[in-house]
C-alpha atoms as a PDB file:
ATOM      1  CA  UNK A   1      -2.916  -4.329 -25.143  1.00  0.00           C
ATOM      2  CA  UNK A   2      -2.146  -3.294 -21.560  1.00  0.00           C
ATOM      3  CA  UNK A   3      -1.099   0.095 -20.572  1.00  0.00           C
ATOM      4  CA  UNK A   4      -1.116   0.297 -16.941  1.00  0.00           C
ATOM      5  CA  UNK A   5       1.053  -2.336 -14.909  1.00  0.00           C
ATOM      6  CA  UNK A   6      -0.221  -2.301 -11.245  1.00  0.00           C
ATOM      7  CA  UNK A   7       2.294  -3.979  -8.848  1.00  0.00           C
ATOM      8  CA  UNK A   8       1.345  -4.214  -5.208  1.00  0.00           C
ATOM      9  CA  UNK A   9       4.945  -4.822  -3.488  1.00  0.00           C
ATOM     10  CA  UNK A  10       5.390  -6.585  -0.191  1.00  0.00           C
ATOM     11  CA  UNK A  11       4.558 -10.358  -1.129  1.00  0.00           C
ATOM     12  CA  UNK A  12       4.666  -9.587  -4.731  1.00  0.00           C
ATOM     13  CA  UNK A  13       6.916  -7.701  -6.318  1.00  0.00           C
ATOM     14  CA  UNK A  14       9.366  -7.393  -3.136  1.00  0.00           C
ATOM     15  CA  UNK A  15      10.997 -10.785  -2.679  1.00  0.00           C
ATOM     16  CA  UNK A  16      11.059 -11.837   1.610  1.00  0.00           C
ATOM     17  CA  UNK A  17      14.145 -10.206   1.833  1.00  0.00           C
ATOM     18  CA  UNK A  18      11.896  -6.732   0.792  1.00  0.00           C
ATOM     19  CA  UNK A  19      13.919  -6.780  -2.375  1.00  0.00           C
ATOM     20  CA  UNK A  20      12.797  -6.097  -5.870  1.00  0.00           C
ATOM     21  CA  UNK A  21      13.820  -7.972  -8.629  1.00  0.00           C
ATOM     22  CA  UNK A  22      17.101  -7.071 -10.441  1.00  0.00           C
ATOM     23  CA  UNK A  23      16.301  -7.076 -14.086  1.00  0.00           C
ATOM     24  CA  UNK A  24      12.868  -4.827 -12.911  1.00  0.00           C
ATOM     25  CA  UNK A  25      14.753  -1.057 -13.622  1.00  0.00           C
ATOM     26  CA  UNK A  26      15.231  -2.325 -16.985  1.00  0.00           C
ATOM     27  CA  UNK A  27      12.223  -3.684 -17.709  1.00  0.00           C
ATOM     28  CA  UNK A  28      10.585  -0.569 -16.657  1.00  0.00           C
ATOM     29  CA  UNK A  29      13.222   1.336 -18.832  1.00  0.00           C
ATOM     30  CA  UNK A  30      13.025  -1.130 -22.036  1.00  0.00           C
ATOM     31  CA  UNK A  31       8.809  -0.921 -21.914  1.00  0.00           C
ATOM     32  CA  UNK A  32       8.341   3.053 -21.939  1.00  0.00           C
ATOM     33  CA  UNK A  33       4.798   2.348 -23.432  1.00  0.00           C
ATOM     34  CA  UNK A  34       3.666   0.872 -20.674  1.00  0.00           C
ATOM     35  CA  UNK A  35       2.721   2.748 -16.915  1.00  0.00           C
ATOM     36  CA  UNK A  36       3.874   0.746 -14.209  1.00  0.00           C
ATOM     37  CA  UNK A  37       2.038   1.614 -10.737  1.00  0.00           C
ATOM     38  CA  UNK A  38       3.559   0.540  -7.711  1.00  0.00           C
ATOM     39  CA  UNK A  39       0.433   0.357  -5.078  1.00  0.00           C
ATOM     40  CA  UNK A  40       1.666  -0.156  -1.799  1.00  0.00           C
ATOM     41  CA  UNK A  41       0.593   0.693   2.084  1.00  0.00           C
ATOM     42  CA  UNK A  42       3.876   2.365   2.094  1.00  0.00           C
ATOM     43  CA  UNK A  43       5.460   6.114   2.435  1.00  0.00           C
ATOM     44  CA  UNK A  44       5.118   7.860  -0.742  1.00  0.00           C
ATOM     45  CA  UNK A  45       9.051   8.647   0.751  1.00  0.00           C
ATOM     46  CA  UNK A  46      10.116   5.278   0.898  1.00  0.00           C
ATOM     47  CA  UNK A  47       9.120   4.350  -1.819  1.00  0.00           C
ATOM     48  CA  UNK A  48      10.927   7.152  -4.023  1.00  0.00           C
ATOM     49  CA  UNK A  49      14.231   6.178  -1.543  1.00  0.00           C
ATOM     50  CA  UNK A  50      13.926   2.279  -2.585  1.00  0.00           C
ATOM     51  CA  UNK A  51      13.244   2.937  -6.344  1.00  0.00           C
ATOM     52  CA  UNK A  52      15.469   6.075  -6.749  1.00  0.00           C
ATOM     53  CA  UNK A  53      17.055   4.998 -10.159  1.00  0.00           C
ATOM     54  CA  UNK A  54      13.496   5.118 -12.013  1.00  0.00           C
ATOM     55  CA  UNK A  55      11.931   6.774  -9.503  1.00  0.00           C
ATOM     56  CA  UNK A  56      10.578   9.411 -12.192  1.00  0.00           C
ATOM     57  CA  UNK A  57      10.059   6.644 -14.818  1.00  0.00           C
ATOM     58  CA  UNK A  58       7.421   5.190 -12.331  1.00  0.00           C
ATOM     59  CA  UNK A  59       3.763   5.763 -11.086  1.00  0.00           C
ATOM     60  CA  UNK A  60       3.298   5.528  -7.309  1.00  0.00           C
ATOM     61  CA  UNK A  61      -0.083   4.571  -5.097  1.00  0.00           C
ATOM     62  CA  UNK A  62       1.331   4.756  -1.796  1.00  0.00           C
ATOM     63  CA  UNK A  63      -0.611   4.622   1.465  1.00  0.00           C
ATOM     64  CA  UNK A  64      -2.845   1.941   0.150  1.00  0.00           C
ATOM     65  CA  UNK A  65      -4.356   4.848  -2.046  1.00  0.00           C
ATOM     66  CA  UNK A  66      -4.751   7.833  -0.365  1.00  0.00           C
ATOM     67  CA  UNK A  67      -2.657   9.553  -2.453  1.00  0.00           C
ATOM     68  CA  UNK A  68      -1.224   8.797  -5.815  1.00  0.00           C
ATOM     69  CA  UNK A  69       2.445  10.343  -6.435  1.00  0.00           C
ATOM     70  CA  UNK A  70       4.488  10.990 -10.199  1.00  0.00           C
ATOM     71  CA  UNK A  71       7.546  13.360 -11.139  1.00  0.00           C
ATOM     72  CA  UNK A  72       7.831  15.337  -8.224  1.00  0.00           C
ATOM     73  CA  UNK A  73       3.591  15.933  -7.398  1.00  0.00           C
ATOM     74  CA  UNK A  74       1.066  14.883  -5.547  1.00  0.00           C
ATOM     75  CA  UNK A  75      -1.654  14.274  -7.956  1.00  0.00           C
ATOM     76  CA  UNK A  76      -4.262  12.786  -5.632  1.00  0.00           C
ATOM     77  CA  UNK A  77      -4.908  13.374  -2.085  1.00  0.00           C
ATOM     78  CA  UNK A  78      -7.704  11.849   0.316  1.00  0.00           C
ATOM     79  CA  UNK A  79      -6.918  12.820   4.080  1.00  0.00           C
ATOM     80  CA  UNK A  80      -8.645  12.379   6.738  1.00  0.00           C
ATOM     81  CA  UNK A  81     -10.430  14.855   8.878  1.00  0.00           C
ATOM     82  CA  UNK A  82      -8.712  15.936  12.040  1.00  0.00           C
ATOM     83  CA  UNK A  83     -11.292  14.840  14.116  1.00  0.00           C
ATOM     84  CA  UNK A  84     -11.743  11.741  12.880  1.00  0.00           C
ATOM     85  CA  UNK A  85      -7.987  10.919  12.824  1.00  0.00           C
ATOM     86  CA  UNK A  86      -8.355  11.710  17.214  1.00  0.00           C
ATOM     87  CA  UNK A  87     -10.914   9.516  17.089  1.00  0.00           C
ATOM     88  CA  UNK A  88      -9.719   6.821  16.319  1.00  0.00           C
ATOM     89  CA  UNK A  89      -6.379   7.591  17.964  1.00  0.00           C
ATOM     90  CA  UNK A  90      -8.648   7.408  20.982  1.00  0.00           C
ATOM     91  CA  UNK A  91      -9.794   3.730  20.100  1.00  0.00           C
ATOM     92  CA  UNK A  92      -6.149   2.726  20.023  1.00  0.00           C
ATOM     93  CA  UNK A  93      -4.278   4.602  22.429  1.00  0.00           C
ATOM     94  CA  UNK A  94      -1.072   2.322  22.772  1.00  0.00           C
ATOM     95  CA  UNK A  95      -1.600  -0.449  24.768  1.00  0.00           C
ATOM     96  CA  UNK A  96       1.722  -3.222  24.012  1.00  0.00           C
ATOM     97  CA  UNK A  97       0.039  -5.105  21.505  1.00  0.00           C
ATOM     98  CA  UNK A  98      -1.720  -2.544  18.992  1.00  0.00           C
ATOM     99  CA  UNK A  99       0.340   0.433  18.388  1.00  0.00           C
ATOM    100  CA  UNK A 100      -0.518   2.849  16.135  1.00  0.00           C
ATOM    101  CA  UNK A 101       1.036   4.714  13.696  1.00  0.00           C
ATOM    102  CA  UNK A 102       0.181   8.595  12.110  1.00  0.00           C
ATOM    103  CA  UNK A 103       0.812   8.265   8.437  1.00  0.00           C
ATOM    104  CA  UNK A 104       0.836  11.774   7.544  1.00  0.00           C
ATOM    105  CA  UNK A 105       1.600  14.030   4.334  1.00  0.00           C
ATOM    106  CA  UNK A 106       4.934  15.143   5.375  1.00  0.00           C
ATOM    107  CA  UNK A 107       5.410  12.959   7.753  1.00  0.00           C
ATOM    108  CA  UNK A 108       4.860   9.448   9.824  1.00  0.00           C
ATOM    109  CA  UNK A 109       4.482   9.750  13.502  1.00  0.00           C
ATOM    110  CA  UNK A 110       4.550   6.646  16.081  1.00  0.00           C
ATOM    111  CA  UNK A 111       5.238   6.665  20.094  1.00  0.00           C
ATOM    112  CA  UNK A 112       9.045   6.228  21.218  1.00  0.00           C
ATOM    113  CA  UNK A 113       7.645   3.130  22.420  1.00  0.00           C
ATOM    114  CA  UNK A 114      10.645   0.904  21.125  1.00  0.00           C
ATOM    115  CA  UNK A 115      10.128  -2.894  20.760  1.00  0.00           C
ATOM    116  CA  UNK A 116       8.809  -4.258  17.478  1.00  0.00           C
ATOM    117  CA  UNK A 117       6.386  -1.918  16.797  1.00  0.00           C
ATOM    118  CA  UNK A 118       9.208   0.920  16.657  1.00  0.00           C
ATOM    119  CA  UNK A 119      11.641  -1.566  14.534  1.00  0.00           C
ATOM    120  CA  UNK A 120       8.939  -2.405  11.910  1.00  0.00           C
ATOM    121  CA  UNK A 121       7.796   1.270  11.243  1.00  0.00           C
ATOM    122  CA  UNK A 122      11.063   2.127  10.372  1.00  0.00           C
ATOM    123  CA  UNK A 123      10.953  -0.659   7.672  1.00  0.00           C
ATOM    124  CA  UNK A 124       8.163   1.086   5.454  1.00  0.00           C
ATOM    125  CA  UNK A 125       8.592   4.649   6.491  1.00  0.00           C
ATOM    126  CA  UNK A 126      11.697   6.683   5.423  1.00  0.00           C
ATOM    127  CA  UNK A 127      10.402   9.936   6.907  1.00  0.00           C
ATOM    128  CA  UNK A 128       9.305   9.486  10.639  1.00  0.00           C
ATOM    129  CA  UNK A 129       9.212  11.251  14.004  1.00  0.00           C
ATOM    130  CA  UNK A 130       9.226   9.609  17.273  1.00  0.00           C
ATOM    131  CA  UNK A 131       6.582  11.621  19.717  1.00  0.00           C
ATOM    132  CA  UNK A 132       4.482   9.974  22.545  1.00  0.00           C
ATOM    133  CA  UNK A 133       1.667  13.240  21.422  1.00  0.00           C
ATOM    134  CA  UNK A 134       0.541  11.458  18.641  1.00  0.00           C
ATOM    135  CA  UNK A 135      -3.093  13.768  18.881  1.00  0.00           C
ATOM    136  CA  UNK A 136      -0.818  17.097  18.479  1.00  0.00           C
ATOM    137  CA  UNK A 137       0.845  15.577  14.898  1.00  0.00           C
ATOM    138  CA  UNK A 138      -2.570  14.729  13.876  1.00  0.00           C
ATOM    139  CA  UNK A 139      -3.206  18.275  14.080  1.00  0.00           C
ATOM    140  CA  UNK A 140       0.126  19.328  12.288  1.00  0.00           C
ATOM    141  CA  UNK A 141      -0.613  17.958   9.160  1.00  0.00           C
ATOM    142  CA  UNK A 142      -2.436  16.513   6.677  1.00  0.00           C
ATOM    143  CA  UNK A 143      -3.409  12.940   7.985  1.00  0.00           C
ATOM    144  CA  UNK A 144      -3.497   9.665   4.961  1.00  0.00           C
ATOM    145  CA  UNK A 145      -4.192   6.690   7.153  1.00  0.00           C
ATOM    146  CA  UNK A 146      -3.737   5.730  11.113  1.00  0.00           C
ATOM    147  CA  UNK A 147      -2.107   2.533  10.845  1.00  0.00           C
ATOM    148  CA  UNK A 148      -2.101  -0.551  13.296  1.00  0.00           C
ATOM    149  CA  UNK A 149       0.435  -2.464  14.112  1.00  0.00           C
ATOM    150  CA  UNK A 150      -0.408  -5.354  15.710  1.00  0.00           C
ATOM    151  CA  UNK A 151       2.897  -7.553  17.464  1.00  0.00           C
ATOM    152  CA  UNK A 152       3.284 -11.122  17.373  1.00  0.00           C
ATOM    153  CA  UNK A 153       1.298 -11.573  13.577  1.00  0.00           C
ATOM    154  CA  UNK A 154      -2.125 -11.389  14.981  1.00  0.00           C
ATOM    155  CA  UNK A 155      -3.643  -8.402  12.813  1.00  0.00           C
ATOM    156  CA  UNK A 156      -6.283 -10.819  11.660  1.00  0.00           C
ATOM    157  CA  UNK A 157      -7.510 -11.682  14.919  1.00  0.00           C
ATOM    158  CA  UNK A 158      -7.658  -8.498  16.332  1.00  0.00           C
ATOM    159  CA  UNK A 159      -9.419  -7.577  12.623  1.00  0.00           C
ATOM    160  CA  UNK A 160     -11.811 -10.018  13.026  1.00  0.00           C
ATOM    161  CA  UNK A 161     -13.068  -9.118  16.146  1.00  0.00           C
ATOM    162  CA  UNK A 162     -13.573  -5.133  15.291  1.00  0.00           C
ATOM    163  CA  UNK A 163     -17.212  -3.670  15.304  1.00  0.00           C
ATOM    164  CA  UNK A 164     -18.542  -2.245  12.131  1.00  0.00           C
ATOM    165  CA  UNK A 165     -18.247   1.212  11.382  1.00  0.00           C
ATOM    166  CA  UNK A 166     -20.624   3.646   9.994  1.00  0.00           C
ATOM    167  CA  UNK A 167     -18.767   6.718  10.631  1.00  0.00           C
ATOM    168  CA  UNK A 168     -16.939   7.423   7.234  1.00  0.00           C
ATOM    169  CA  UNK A 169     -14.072   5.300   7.834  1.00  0.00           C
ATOM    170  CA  UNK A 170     -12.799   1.892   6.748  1.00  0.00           C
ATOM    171  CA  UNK A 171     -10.748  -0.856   8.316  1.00  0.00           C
ATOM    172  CA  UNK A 172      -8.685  -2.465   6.442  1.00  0.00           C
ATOM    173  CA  UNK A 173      -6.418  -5.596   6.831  1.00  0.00           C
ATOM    174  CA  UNK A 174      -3.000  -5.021   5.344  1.00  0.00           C
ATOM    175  CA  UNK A 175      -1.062  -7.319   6.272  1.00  0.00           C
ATOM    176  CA  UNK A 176      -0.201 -10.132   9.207  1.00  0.00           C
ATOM    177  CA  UNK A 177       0.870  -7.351  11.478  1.00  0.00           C
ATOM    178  CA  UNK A 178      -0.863  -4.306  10.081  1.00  0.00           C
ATOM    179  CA  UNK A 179      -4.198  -2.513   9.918  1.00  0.00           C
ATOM    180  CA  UNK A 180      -5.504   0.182   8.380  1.00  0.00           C
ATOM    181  CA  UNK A 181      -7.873   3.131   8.833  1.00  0.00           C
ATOM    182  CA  UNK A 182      -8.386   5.740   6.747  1.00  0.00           C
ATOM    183  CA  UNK A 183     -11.457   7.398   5.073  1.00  0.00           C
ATOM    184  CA  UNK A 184     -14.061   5.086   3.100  1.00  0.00           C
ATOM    185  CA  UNK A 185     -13.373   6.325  -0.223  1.00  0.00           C
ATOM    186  CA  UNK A 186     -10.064   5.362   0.214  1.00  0.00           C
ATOM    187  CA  UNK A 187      -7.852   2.432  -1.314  1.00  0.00           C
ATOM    188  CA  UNK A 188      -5.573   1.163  -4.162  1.00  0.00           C
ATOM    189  CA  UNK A 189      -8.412   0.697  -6.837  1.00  0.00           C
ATOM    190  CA  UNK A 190      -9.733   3.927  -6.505  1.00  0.00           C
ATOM    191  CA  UNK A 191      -6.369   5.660  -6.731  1.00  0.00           C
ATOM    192  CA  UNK A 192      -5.645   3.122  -9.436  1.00  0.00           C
ATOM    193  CA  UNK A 193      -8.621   4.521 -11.558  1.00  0.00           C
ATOM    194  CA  UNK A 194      -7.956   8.007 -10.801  1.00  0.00           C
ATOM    195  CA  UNK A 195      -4.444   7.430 -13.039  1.00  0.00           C
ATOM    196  CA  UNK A 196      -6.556   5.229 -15.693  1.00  0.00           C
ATOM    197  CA  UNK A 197      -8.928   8.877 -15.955  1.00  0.00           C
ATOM    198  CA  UNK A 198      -6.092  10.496 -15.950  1.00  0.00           C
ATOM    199  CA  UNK A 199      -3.976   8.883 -18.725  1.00  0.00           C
ATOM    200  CA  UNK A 200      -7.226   8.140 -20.445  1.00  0.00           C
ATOM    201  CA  UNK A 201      -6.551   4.022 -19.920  1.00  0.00           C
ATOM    202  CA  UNK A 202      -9.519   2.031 -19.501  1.00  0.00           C
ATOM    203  CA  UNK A 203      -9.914  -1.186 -17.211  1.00  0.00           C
ATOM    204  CA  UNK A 204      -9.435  -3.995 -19.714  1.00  0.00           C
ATOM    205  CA  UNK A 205      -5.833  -2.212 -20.662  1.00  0.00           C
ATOM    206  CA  UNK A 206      -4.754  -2.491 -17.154  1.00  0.00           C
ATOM    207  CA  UNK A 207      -2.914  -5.098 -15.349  1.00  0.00           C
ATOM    208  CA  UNK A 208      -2.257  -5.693 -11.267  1.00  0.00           C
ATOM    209  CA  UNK A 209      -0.990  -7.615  -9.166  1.00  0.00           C
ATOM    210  CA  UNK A 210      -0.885  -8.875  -5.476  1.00  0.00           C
ATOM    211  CA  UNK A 211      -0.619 -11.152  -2.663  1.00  0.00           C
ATOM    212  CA  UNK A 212      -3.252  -9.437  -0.196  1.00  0.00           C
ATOM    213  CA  UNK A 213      -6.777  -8.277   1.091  1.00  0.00           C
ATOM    214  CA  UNK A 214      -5.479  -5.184   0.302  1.00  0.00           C
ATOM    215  CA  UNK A 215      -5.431  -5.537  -2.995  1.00  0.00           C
ATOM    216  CA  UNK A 216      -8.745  -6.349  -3.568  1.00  0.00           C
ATOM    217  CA  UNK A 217      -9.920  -2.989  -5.019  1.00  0.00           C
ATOM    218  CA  UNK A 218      -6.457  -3.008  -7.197  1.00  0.00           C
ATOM    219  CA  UNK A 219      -7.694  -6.355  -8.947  1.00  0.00           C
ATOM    220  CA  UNK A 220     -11.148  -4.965  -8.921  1.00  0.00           C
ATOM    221  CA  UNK A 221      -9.912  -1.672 -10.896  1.00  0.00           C
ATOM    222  CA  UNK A 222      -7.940  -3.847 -13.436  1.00  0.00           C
ATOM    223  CA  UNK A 223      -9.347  -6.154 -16.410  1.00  0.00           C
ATOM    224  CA  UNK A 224      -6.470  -8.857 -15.512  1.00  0.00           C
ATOM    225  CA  UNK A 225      -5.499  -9.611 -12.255  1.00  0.00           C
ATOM    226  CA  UNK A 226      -2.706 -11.762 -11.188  1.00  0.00           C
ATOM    227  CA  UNK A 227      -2.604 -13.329  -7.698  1.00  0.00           C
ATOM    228  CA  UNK A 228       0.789 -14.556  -6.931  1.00  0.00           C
ATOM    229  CA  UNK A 229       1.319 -17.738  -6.013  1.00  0.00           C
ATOM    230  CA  UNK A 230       2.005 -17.252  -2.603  1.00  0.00           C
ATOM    231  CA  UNK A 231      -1.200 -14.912  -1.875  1.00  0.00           C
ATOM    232  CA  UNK A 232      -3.672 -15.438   0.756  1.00  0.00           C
ATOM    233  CA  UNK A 233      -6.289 -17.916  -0.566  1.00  0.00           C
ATOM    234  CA  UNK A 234      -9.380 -15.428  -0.757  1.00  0.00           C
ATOM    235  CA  UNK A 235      -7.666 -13.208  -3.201  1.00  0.00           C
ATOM    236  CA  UNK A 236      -6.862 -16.471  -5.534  1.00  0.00           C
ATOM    237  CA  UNK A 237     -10.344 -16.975  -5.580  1.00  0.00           C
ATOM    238  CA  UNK A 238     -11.706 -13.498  -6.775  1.00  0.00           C
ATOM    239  CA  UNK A 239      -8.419 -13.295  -9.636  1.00  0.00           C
ATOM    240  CA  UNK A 240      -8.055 -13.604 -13.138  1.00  0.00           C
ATOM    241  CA  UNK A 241      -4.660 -15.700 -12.993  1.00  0.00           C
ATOM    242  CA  UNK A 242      -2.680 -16.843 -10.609  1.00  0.00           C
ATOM    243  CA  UNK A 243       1.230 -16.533 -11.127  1.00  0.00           C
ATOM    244  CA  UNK A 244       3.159 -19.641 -11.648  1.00  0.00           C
ATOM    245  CA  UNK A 245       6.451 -18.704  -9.179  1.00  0.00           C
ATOM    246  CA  UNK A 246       6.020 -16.950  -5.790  1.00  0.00           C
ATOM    247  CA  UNK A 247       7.462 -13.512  -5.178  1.00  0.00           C
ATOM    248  CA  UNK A 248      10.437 -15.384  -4.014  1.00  0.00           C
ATOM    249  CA  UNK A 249      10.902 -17.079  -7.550  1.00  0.00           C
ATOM    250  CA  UNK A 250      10.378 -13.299  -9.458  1.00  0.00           C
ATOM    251  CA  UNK A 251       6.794 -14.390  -9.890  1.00  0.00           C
ATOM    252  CA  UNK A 252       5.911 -11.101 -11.370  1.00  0.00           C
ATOM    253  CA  UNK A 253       8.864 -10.993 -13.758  1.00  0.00           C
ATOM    254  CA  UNK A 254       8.132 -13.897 -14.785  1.00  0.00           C
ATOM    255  CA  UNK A 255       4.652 -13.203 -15.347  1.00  0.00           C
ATOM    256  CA  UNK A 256       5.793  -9.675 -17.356  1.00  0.00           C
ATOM    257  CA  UNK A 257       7.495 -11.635 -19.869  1.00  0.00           C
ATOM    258  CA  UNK A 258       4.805 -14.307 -20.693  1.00  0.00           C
ATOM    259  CA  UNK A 259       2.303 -11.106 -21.033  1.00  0.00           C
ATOM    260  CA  UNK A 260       4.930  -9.253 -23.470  1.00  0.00           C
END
């Protein structure tokens, strides 16, 4: 029987229009005996502001895991050090085509550089603050990620051709435009099986779902794993299932009611 429902959202859950399925408040609402995670490189704020009529019926990995959210607390929390968030703000100071962004506790922080880079920030992030001394608001508060947006779609290339680190960190691609840093020990599974301890829910009663790299630890954490139709071709290959519709055809819906 599964227990734990792990939905990443952009390219799965989220159709292209970043909208969830209408019948999903619902579900949630009709299926109390079941946890349903939404794990997403996202604002724990944004998240809450898009979900707001279940937002307390729901389970939250936000950040791609550094911190895992439910009824009002923070239950997990894996920041980064202050010196290692100026670090790497120093390997990407700003330059037109990588941009980065401070995803902080309270807060996300990104230059008043304008252009895309402003315009897609304030898609995911519902609190953020516009200051061209990104080092000061690393030191203001408690830092979850840097994140890299990279314009015209090429966060792969400029992921591919990144040196190794052996410093603590990880890079991670999230997306066609995004990239993320943020401490090792970070990412979706392991926030994923901190609510599993918690709830006392092993790995063959969990469930997850996704579209991208990102969501490699997710499946990893979870006995079945659904890629959706329209996920990148690497995560097909390491999944369980792949869904029958896209996230554009409620592939995950779908998918909820053949598991039921």
């Amino acid at each position: 029987m599964i227990k734990i429902v792990a939905l990443d959202l952009d390219g799965t859950l989220l159709d292209s229009k970043k909208r969830f399925p209408p019948e999903f408040p619902s579900w949630v609402k009709s299926h109390p005996d079941t946890v349903f995670v939404l794990a997403s490189g996202r604002q724990i704020y944004a998240l809450l502001e898009q979900f707001s009529e279940i937002k307390d019926d729901l389970w939250y990995i936000a950040e791609n895991g550094a911190c895992v959210y439910h009824a009002g607390e923070f239950l997990y929390i894996d920041s980064m050090k202050t010196s290692d968030s100026l670090k790497v703000l120093d390997e990407f100071p700003g330059n037109g085509i990588c941009e980065p962004l401070v995803c902080g506790l309270e807060s996300a922080y990104v230059r008043n550089c304008g252009g895309q880079a402003k315009e897609e920030s304030s898609k995911y992030y519902a609190r953020i603050e516009y200051n061209d001394d990104l080092a000061s608001c690393a030191k203001k508060d408690r830092i979850l990620k840097i994140a890299v947006f990279v314009n015209d779609y090429r966060a792969e290339e400029v992921y591919s051709a990144l040196p190794e680190r052996n410093d603590g960190l990880s890079v991670l691609l999230s997306g066609d435009s995004w990239i993320d840093i943020a401490n090792s020990s970070v990412g979706k599974g392991a926030a994923l099986k901190a609510i599993q301890s918690r709830l006392g829910v092993s790995r063959e009663e969990t469930a997850a779902f996704g579209d991208y790299l990102n969501d490699v630890s997710l499946f990893e954490a979870a006995g079945e794993s659904y890629a959706m139709a329209n996920a990148h071709p690497d995560l097909k290959q390491i999944s369980k299932h792949i869904t029958r519709y896209t996230n554009d055809e409620n592939g995950v819906m779908e998918a909820l009611k053949e598991m039921s």
